[in-house]
N, C-alpha and C. Protein backbone atom coordinates (compact mmCIF):
# COMPACT_ATOMS: atom_id res chain seq x y z
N UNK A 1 39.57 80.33 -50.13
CA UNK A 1 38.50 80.60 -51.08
C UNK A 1 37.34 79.64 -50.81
N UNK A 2 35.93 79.83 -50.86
CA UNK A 2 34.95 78.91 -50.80
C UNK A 2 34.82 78.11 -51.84
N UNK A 3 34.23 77.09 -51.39
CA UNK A 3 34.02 75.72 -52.28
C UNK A 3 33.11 76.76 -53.41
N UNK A 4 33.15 76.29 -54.68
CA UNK A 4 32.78 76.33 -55.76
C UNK A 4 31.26 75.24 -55.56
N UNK A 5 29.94 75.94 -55.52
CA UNK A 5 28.82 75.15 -55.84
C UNK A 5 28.76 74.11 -57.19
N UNK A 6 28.38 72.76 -56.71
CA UNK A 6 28.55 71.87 -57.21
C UNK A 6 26.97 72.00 -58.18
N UNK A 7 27.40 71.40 -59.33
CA UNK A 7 26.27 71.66 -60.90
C UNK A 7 25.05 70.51 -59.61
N UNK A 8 23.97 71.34 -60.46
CA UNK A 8 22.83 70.67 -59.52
C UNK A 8 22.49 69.08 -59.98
N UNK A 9 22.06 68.48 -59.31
CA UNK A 9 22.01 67.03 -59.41
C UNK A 9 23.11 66.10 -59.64
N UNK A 10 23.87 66.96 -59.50
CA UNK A 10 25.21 66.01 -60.05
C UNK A 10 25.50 64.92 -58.54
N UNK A 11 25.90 63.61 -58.63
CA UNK A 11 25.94 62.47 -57.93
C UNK A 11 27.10 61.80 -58.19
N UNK A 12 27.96 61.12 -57.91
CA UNK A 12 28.85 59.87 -57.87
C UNK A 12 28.63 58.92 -57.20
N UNK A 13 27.80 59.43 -56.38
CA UNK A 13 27.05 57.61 -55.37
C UNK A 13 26.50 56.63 -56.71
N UNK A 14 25.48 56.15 -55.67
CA UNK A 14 24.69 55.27 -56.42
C UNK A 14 23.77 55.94 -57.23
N UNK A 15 23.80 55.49 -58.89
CA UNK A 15 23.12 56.06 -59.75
C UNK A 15 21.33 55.32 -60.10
N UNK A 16 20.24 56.53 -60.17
CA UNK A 16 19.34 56.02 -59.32
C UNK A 16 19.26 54.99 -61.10
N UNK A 17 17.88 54.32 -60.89
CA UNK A 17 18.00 52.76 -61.17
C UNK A 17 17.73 53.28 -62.84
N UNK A 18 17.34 54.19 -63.55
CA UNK A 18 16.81 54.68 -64.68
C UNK A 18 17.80 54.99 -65.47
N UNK A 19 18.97 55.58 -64.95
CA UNK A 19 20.33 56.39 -65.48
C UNK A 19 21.17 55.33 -66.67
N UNK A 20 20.94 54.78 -66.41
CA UNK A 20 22.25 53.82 -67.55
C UNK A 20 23.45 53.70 -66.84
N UNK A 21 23.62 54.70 -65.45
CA UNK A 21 25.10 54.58 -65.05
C UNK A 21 25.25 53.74 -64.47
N UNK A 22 26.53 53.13 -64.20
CA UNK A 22 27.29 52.47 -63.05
C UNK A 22 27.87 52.87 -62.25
N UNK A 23 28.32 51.90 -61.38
CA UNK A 23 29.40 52.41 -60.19
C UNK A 23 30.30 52.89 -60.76
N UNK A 24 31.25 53.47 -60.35
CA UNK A 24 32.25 54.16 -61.19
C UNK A 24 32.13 55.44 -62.22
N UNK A 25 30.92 55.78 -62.61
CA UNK A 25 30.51 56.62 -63.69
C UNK A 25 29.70 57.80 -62.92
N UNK A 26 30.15 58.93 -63.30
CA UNK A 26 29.29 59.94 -62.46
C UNK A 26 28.18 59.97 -63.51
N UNK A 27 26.96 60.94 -62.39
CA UNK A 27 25.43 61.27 -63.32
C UNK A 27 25.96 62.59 -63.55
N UNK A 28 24.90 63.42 -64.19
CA UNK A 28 24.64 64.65 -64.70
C UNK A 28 23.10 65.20 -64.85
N UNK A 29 22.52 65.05 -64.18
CA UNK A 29 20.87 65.25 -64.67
C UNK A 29 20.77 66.92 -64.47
N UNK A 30 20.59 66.89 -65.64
CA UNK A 30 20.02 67.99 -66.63
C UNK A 30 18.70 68.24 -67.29
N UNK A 31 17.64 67.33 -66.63
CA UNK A 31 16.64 67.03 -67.45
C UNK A 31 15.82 68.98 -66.49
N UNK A 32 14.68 69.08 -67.02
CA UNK A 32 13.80 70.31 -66.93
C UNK A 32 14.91 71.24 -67.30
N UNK A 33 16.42 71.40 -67.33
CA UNK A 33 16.99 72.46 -68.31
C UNK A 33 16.91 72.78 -69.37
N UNK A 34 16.84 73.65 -70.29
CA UNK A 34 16.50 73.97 -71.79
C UNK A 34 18.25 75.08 -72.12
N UNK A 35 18.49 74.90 -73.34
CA UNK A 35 19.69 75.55 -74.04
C UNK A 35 19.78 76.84 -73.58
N UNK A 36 21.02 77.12 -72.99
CA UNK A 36 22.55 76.50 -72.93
C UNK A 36 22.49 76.06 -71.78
N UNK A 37 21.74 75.81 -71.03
CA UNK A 37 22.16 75.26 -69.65
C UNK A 37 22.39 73.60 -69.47
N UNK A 38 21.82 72.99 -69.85
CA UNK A 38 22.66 71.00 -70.05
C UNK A 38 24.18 71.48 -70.23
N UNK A 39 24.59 72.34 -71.38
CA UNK A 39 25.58 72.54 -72.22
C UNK A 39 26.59 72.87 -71.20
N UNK A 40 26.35 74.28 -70.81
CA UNK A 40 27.05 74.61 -69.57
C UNK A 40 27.70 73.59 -68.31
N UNK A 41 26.40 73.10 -67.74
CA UNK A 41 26.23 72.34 -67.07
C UNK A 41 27.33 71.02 -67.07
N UNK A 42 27.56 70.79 -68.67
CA UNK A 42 28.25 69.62 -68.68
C UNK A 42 30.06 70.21 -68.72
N UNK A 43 30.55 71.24 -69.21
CA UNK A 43 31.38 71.87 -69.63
C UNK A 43 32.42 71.96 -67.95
N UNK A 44 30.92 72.67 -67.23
CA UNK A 44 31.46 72.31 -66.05
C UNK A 44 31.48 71.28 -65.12
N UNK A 45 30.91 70.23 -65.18
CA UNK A 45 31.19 69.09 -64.86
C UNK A 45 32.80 68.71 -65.29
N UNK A 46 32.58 68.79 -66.47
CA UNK A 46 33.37 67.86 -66.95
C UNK A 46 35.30 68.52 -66.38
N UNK A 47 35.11 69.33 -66.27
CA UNK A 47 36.45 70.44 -65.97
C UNK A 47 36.86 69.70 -64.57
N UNK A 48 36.01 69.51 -63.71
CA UNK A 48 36.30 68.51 -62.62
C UNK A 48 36.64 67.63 -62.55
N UNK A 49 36.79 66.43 -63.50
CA UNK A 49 37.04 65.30 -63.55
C UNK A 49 38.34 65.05 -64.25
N UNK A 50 38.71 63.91 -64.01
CA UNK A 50 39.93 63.62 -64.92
C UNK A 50 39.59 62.56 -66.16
N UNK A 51 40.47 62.95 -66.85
CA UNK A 51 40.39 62.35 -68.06
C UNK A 51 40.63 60.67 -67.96
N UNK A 52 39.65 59.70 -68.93
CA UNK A 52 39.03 58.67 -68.55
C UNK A 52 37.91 58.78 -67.63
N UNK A 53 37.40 60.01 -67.24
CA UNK A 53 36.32 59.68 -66.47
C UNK A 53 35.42 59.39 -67.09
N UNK A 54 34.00 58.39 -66.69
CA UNK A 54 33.00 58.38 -67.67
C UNK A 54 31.64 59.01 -66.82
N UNK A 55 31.06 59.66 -67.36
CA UNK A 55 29.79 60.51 -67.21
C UNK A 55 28.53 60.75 -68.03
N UNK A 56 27.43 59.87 -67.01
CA UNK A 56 26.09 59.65 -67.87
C UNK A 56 25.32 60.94 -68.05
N UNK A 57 24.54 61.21 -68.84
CA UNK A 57 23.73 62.80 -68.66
C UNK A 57 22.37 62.30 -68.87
N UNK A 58 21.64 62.98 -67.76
CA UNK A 58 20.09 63.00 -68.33
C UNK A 58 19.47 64.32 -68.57
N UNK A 59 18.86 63.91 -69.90
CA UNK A 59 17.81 65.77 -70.38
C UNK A 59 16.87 65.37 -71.34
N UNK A 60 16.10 65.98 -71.05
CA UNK A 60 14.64 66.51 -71.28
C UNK A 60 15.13 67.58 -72.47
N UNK A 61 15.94 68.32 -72.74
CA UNK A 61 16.04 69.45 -73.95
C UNK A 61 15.95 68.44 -75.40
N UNK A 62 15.47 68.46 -75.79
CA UNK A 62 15.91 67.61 -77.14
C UNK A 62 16.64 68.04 -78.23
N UNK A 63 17.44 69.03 -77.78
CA UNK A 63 18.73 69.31 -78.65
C UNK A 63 19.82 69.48 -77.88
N UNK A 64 19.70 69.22 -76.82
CA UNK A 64 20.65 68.68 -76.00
C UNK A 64 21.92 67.56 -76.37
N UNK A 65 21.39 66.54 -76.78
CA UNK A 65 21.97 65.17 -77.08
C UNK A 65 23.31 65.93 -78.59
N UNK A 66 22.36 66.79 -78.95
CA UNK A 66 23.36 67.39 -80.34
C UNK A 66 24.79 67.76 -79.77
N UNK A 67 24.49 68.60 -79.15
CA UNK A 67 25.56 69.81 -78.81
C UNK A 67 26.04 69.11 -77.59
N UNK A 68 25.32 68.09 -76.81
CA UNK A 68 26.96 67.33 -75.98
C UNK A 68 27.89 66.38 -77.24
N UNK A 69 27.53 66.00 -78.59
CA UNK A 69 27.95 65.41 -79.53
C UNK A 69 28.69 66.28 -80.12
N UNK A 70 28.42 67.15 -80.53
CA UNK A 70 28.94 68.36 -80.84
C UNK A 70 30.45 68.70 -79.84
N UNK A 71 30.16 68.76 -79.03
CA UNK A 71 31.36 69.64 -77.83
C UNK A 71 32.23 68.50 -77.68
N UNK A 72 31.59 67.03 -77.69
CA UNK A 72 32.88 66.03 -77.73
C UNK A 72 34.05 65.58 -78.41
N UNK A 73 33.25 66.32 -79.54
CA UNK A 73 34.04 65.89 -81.09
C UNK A 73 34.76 67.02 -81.03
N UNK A 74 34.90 68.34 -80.79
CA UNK A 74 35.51 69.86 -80.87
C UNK A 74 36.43 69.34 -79.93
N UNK A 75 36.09 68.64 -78.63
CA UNK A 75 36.73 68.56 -77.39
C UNK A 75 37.54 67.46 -76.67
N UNK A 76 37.36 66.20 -77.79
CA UNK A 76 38.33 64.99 -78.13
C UNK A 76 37.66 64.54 -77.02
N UNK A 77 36.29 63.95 -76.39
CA UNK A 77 35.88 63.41 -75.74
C UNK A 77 35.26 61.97 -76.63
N UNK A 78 34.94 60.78 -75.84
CA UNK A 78 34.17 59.97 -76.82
C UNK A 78 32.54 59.98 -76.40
N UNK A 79 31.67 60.08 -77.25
CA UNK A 79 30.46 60.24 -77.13
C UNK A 79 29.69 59.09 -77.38
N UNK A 80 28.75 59.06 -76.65
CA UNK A 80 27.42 57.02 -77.07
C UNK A 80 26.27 57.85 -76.26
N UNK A 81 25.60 58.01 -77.27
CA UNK A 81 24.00 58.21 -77.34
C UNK A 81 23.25 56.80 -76.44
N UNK A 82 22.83 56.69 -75.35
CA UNK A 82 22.41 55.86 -74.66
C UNK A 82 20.95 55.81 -75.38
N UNK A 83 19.91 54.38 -75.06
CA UNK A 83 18.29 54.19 -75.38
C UNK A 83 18.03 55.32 -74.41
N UNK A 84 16.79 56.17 -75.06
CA UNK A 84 16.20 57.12 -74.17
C UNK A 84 15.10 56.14 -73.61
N UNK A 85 15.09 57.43 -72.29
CA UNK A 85 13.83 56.54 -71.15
C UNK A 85 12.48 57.34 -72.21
N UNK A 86 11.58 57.01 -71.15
CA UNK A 86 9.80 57.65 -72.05
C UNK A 86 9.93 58.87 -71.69
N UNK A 87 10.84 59.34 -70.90
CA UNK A 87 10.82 60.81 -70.24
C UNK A 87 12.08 61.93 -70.53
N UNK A 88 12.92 60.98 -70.83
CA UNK A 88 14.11 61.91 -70.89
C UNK A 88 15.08 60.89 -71.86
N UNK A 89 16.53 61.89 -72.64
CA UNK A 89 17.26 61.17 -73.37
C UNK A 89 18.46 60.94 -72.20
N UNK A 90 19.31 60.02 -72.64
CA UNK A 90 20.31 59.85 -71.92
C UNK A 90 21.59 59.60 -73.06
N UNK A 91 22.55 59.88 -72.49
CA UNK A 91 24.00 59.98 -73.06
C UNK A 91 24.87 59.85 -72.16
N UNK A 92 26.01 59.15 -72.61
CA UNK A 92 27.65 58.77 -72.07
C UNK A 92 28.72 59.37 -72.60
N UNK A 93 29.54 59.83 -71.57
CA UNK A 93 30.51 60.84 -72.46
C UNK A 93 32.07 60.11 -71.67
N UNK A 94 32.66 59.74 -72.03
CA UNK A 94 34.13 59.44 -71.74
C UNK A 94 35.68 60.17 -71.84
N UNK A 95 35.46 61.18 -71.31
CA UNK A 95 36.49 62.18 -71.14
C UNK A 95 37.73 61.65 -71.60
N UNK A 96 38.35 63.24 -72.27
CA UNK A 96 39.54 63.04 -72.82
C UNK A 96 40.39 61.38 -73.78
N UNK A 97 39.11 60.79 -74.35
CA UNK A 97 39.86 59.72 -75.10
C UNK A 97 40.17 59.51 -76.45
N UNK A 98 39.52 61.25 -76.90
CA UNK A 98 39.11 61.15 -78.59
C UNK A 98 40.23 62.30 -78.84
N UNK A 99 40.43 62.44 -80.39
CA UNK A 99 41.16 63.25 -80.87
C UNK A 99 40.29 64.62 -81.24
N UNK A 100 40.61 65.84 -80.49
CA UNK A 100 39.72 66.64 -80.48
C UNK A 100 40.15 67.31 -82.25
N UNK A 101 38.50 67.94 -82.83
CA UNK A 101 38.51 68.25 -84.07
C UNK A 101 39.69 69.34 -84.54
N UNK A 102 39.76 69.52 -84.95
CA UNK A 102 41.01 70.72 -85.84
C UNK A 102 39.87 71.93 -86.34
């Protein structure tokens, strides 16, 4: 079967200097996407990774930041609203460490 195209911008190298991420933490930039696509975007990210992974997001949607808060809490992930840059918001999501909602 062919490789499955990887969500656009997505990185595990070096996270560029703006991101909030670290070594160890994948990006997600999502920024110029507008609803549902961050959303998507992260859903499938996140299906790739294993649990404890941690993953920074950047977007430009400004209801974005909701509904990855939203999907963490439904989805027992832990969520931290990062300082937004002048351009875009940023968020940290820490897979599989929360008790997903009922």
């Amino acid at each position: 079967a062919p490789d499955r195209p990887r969500p656009m911008h997505f990185d595990t190298s070096a996270p560029p200097p703006d991101s909030s991420a670290s070594l160890g933490e994948s990006l997600l930039d999502t920024r110029g996407d507008f609803c549902p696509l961050p959303l998507l975007k992260l859903r499938r990210t996140a299906a790739r990774l294993e649990a404890g992974a941690c993953l920074v997001i950047l977007s430009t949607d400004p209801l974005a930041t909701l509904d990855f808060e939203a999907w963490c809490l439904r989805e027992g992930h832990a969520f931290e609203a990062l300082p937004d840059a002048t351009d875009h918001q940023r968020s940290r999501i820490r897979l599989g460490v929360g008790t997903p909602a009922q």
